[in-house]
N, C-alpha and C. Protein backbone atom coordinates (compact mmCIF):
# COMPACT_ATOMS: atom_id res chain seq x y z
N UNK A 1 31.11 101.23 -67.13
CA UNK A 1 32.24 100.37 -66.85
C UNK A 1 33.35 101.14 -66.13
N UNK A 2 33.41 102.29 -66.85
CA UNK A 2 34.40 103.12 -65.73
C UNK A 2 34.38 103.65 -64.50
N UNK A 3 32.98 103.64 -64.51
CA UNK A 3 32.35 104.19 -62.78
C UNK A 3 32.83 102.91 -61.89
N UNK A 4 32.83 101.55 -62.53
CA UNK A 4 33.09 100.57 -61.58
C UNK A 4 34.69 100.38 -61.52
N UNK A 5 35.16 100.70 -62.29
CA UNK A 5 36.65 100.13 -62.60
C UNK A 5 37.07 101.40 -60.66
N UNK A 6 36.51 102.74 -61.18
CA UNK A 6 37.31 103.85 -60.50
C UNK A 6 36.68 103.82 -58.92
N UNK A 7 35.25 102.87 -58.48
CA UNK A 7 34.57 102.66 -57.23
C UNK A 7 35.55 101.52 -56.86
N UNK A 8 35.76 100.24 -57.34
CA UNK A 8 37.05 99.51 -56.97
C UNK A 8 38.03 100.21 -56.57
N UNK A 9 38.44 100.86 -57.51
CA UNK A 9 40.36 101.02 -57.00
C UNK A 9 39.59 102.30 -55.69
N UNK A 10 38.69 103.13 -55.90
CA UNK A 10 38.63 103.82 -54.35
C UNK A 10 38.50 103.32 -52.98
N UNK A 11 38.05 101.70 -53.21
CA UNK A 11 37.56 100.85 -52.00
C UNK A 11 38.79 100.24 -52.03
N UNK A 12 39.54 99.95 -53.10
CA UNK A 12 40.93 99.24 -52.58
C UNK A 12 42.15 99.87 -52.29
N UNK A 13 41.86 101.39 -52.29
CA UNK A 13 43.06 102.17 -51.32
C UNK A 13 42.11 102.52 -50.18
N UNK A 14 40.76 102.58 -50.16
CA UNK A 14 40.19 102.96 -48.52
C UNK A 14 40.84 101.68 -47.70
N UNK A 15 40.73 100.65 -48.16
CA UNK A 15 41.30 99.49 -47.72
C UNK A 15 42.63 99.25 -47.35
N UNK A 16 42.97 99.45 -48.06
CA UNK A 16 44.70 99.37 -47.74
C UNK A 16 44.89 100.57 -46.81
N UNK A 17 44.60 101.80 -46.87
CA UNK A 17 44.81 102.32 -45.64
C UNK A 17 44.42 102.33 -44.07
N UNK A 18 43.10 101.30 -44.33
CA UNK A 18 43.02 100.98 -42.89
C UNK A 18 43.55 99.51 -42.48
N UNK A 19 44.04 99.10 -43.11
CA UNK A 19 45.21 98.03 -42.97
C UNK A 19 46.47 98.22 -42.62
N UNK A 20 47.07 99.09 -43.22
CA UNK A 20 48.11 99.47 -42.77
C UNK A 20 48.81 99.96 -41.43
N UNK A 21 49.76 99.19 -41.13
CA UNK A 21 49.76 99.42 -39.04
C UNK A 21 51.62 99.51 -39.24
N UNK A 22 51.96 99.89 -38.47
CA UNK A 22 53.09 100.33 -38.10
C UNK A 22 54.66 99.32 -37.43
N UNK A 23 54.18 98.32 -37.79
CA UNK A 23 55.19 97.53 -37.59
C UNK A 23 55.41 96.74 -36.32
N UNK A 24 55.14 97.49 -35.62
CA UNK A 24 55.25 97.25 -34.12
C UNK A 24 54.33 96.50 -32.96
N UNK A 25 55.14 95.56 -32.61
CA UNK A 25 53.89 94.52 -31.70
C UNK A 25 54.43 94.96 -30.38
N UNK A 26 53.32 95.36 -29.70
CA UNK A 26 53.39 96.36 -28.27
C UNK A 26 53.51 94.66 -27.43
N UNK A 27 54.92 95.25 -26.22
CA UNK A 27 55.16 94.43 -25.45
C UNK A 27 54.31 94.77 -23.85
N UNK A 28 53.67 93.73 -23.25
CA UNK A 28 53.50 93.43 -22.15
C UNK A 28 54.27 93.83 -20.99
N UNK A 29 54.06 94.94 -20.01
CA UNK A 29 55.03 94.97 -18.96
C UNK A 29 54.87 94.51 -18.03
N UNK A 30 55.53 93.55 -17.50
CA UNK A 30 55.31 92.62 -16.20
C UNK A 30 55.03 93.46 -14.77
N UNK A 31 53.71 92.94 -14.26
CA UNK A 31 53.89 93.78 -13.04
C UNK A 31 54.51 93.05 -12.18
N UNK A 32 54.36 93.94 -10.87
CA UNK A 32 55.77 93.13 -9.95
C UNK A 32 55.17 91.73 -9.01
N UNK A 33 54.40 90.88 -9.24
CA UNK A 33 54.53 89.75 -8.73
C UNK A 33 55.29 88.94 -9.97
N UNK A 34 54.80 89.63 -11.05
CA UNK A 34 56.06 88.43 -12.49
C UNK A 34 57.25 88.40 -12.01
N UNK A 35 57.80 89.79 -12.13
CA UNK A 35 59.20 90.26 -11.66
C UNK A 35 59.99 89.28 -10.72
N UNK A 36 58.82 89.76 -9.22
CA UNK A 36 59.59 88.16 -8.17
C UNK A 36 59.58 87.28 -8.35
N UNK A 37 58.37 86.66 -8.72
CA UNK A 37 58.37 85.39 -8.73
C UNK A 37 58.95 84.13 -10.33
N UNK A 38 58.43 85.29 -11.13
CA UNK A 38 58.76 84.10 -12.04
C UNK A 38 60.18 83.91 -12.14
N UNK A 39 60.81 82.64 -13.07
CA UNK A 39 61.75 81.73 -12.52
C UNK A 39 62.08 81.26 -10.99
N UNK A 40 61.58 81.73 -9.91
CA UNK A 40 61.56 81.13 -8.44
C UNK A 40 60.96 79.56 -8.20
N UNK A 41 61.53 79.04 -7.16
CA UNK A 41 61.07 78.23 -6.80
C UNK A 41 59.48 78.08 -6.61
N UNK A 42 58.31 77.10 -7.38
CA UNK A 42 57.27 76.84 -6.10
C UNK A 42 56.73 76.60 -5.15
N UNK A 43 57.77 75.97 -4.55
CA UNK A 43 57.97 75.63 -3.04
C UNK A 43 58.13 76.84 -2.34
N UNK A 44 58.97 77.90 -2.56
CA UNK A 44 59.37 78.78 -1.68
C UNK A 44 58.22 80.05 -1.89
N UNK A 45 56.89 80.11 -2.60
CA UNK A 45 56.00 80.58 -2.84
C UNK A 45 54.84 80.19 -1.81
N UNK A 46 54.90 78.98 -2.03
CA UNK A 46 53.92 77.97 -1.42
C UNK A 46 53.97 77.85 0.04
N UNK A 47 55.20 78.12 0.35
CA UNK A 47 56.01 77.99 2.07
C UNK A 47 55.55 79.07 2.57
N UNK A 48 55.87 80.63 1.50
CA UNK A 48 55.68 81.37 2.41
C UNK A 48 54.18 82.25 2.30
N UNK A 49 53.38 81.92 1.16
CA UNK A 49 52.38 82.43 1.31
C UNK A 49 50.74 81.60 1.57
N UNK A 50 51.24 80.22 1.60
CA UNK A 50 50.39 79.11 2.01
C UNK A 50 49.97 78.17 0.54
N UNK A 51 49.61 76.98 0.81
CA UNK A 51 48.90 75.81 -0.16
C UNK A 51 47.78 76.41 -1.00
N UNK A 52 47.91 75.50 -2.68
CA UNK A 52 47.08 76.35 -3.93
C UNK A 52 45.40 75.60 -2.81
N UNK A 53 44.95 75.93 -3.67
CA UNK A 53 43.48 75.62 -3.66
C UNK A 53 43.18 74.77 -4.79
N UNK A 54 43.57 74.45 -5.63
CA UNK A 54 43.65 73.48 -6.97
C UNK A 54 44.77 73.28 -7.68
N UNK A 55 44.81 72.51 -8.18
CA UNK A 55 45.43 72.06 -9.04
C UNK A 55 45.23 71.61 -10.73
N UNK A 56 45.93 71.76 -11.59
CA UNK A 56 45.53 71.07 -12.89
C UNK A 56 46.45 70.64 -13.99
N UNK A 57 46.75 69.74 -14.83
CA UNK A 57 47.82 69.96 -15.77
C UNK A 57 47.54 70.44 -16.88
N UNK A 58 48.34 70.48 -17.37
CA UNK A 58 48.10 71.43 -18.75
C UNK A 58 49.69 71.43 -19.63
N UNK A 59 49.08 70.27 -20.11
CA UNK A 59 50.88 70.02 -21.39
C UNK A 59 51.70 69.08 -19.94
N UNK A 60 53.05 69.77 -19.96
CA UNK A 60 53.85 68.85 -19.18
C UNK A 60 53.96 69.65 -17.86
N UNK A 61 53.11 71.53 -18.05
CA UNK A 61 53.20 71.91 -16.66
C UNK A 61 52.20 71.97 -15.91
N UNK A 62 51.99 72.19 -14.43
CA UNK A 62 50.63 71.93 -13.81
C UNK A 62 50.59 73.43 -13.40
N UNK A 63 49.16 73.94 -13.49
CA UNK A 63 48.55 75.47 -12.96
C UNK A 63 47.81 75.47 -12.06
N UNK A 64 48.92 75.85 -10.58
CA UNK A 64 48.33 76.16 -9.29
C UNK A 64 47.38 77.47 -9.21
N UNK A 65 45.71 77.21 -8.64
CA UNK A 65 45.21 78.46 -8.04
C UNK A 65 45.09 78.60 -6.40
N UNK A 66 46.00 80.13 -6.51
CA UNK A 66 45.90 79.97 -5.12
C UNK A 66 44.87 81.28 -4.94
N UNK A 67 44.95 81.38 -3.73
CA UNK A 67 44.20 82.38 -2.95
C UNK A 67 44.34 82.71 -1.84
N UNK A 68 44.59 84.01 -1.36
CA UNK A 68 44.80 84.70 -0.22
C UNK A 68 45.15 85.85 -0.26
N UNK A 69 45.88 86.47 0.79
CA UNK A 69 45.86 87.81 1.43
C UNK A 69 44.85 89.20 1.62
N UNK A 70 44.06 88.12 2.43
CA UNK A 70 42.55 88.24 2.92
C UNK A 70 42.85 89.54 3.83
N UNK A 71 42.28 90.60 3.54
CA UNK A 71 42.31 92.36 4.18
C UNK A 71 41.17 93.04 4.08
N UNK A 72 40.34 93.35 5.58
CA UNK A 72 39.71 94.36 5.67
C UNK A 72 39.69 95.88 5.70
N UNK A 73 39.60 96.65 5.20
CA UNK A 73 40.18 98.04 5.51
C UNK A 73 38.92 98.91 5.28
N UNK A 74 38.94 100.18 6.35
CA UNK A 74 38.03 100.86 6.15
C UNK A 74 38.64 102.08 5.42
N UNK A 75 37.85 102.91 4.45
CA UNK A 75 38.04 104.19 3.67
C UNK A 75 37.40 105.17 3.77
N UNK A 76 38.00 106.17 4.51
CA UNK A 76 37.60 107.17 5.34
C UNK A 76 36.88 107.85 3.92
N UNK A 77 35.37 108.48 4.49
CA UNK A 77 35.07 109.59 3.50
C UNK A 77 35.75 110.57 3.05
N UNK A 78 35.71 111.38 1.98
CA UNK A 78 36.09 112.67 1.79
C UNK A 78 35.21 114.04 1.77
N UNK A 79 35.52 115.04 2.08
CA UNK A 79 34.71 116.19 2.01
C UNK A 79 35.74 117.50 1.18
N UNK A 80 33.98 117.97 0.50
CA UNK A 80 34.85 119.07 0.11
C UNK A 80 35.01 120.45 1.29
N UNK A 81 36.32 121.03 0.27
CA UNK A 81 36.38 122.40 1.82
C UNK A 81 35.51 123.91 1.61
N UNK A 82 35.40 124.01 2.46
CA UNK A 82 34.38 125.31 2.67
C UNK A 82 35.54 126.35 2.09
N UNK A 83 35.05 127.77 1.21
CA UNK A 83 35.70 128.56 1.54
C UNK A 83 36.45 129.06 3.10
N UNK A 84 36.08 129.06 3.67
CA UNK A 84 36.52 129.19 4.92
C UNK A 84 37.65 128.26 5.75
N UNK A 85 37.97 127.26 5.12
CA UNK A 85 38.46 126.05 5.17
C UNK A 85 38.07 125.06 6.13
N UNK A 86 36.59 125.27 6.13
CA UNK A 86 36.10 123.86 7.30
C UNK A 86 35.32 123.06 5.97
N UNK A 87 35.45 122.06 7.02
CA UNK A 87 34.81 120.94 6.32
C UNK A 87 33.23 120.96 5.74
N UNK A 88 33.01 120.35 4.57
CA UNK A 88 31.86 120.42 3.86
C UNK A 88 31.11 119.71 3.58
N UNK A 89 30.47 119.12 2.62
CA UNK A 89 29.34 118.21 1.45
C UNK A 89 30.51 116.98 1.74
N UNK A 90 30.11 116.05 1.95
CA UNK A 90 30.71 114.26 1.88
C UNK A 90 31.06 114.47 0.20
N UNK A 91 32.22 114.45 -0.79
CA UNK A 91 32.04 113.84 -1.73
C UNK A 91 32.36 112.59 -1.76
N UNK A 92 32.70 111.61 -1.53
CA UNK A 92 32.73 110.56 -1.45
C UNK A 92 32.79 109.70 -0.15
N UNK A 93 31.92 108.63 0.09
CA UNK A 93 31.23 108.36 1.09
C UNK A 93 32.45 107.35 1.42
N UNK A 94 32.17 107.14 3.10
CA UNK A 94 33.08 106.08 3.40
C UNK A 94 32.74 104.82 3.31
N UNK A 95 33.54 104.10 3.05
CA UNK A 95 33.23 102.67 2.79
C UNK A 95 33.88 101.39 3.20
N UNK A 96 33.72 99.82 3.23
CA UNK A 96 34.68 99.25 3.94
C UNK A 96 34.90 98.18 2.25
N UNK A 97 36.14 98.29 2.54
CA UNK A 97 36.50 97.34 1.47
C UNK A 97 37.54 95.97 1.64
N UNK A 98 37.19 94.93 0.79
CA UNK A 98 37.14 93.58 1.17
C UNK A 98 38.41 93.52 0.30
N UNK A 99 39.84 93.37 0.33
CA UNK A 99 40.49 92.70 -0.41
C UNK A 99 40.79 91.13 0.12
N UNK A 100 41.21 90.71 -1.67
CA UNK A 100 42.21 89.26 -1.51
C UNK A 100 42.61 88.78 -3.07
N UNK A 101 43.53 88.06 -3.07
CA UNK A 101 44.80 88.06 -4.20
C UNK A 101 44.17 86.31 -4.46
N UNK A 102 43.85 86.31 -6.07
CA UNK A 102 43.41 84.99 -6.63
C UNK A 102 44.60 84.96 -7.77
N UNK A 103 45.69 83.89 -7.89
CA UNK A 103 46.61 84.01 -8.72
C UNK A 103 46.43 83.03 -9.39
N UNK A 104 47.31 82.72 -10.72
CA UNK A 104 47.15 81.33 -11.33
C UNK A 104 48.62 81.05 -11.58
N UNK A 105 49.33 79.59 -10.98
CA UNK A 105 50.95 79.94 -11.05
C UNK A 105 50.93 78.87 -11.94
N UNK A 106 51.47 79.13 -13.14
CA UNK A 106 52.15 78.23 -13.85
C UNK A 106 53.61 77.45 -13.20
N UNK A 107 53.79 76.04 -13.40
CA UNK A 107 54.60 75.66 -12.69
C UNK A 107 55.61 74.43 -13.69
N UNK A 108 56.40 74.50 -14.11
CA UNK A 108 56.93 73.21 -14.72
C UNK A 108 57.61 71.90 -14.10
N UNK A 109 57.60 71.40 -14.88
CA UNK A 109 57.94 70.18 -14.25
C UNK A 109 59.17 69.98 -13.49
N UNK A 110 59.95 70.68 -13.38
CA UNK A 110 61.07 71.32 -12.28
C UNK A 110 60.78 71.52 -11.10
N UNK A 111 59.32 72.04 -11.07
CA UNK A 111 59.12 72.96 -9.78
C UNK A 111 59.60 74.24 -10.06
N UNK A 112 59.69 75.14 -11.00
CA UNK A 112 59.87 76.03 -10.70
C UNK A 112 58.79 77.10 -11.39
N UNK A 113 58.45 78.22 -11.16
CA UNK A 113 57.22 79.16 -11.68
C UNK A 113 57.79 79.59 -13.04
N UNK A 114 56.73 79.66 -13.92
CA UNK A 114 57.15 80.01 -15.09
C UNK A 114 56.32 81.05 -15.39
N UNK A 115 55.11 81.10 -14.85
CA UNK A 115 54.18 82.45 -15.24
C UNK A 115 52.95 82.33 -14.17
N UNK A 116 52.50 83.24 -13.49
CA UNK A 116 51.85 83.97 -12.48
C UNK A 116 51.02 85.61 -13.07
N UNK A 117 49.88 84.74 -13.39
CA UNK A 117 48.83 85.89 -13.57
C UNK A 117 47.43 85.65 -12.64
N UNK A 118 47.05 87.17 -12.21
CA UNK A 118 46.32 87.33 -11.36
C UNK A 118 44.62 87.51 -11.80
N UNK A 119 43.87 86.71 -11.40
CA UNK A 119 42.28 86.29 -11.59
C UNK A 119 41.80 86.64 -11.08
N UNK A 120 41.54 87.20 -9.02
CA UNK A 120 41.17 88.18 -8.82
C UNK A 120 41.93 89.48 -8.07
N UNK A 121 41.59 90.78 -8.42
CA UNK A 121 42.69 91.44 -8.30
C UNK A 121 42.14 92.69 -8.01
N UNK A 122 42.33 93.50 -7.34
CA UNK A 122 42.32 95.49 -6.98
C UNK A 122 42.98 96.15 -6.97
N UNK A 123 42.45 97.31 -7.52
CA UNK A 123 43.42 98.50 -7.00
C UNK A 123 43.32 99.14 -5.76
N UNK A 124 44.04 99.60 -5.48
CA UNK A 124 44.18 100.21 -4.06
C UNK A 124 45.26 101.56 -4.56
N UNK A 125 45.08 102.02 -3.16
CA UNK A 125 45.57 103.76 -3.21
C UNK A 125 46.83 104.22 -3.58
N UNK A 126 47.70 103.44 -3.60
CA UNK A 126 49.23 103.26 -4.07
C UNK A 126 49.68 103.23 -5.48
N UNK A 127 48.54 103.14 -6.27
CA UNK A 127 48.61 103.00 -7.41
C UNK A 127 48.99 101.79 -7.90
N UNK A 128 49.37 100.69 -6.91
CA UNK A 128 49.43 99.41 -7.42
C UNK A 128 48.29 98.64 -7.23
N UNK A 129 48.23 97.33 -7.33
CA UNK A 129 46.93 96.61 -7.20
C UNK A 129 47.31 95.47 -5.96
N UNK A 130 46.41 94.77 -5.19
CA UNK A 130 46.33 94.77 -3.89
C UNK A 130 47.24 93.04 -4.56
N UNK A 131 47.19 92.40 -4.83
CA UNK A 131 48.41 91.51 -5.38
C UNK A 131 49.71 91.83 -5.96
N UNK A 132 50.26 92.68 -6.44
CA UNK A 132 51.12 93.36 -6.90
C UNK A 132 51.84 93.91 -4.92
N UNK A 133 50.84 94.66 -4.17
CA UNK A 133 51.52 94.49 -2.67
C UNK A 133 51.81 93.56 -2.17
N UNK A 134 50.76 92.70 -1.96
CA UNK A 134 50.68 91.19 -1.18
C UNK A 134 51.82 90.47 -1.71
N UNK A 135 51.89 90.38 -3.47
CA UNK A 135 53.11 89.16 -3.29
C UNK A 135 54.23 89.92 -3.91
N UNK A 136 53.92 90.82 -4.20
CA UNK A 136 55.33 91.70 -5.36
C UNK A 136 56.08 92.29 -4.20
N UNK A 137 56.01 92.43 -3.41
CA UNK A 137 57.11 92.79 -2.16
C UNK A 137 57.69 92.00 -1.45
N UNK A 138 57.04 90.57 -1.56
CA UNK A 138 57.38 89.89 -0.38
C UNK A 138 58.98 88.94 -0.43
């Protein structure tokens, strides 16, 4: 009876210590198409980066998908350097890469954007992602 009493209370502090969390609910940092756009007009989205591709409602607001900023770019190989400092072995091959920005704009019944998250999306060399350029600057 005591072997069980003392296997309980060891499973109910293994327990409680992996339960135990720190208080803290980690916040979301907006990348920069949130930044611009949300609270903006949808019109002035729509004007300047062209018409959704769908439409849908959802509660009292409707969720535009759009799509664009259609970019070919080629990516030069890399090589490693020779002692000597000429060029060497290809490590990474060149390649051509296809971007374009698939968003989903939340919109309320105002017309105005309330939330803009991105569905299809890349990174690129800047360390930002190829929607984050396309519409976070514009």
């Amino acid at each position: 009876m005591n072997f069980r009493i003392m296997l309980t209370a060891g499973l109910a502090l293994a327990l409680a210590g992996c339960t135990t969390t720190s208080g803290v609910i980690p916040v979301q940092k907006k990348n920069l198409v949130e930044e611009r756009w949300v609270g903006q007009p949808a019109g002035a989205f729509f004007a300047k980066f062209g018409p959704p591709i769908n439409d849908e409602q959802a509660g009292g607001a409707t969720v535009y998908s759009w799509r664009g900023g259609f970019r070919t770019r080629t990516v030069a190989p890399t090589y490693a350097q020779t002692p000597d400092g000429k060029r060497g072995k290809v490590t990474k091959a060149g390649r051509t890469e296809y971007l374009r920005c698939e968003v989903r704009v939340t919109v309320s019944p105002d017309y105005v954007i309330r939330a803009i998250k991105p569905v299809i999306d890349r990174p690129v060399e800047s360390g930002k992602t190829w929607c984050e350029e396309f519409l976070g600057g514009a």
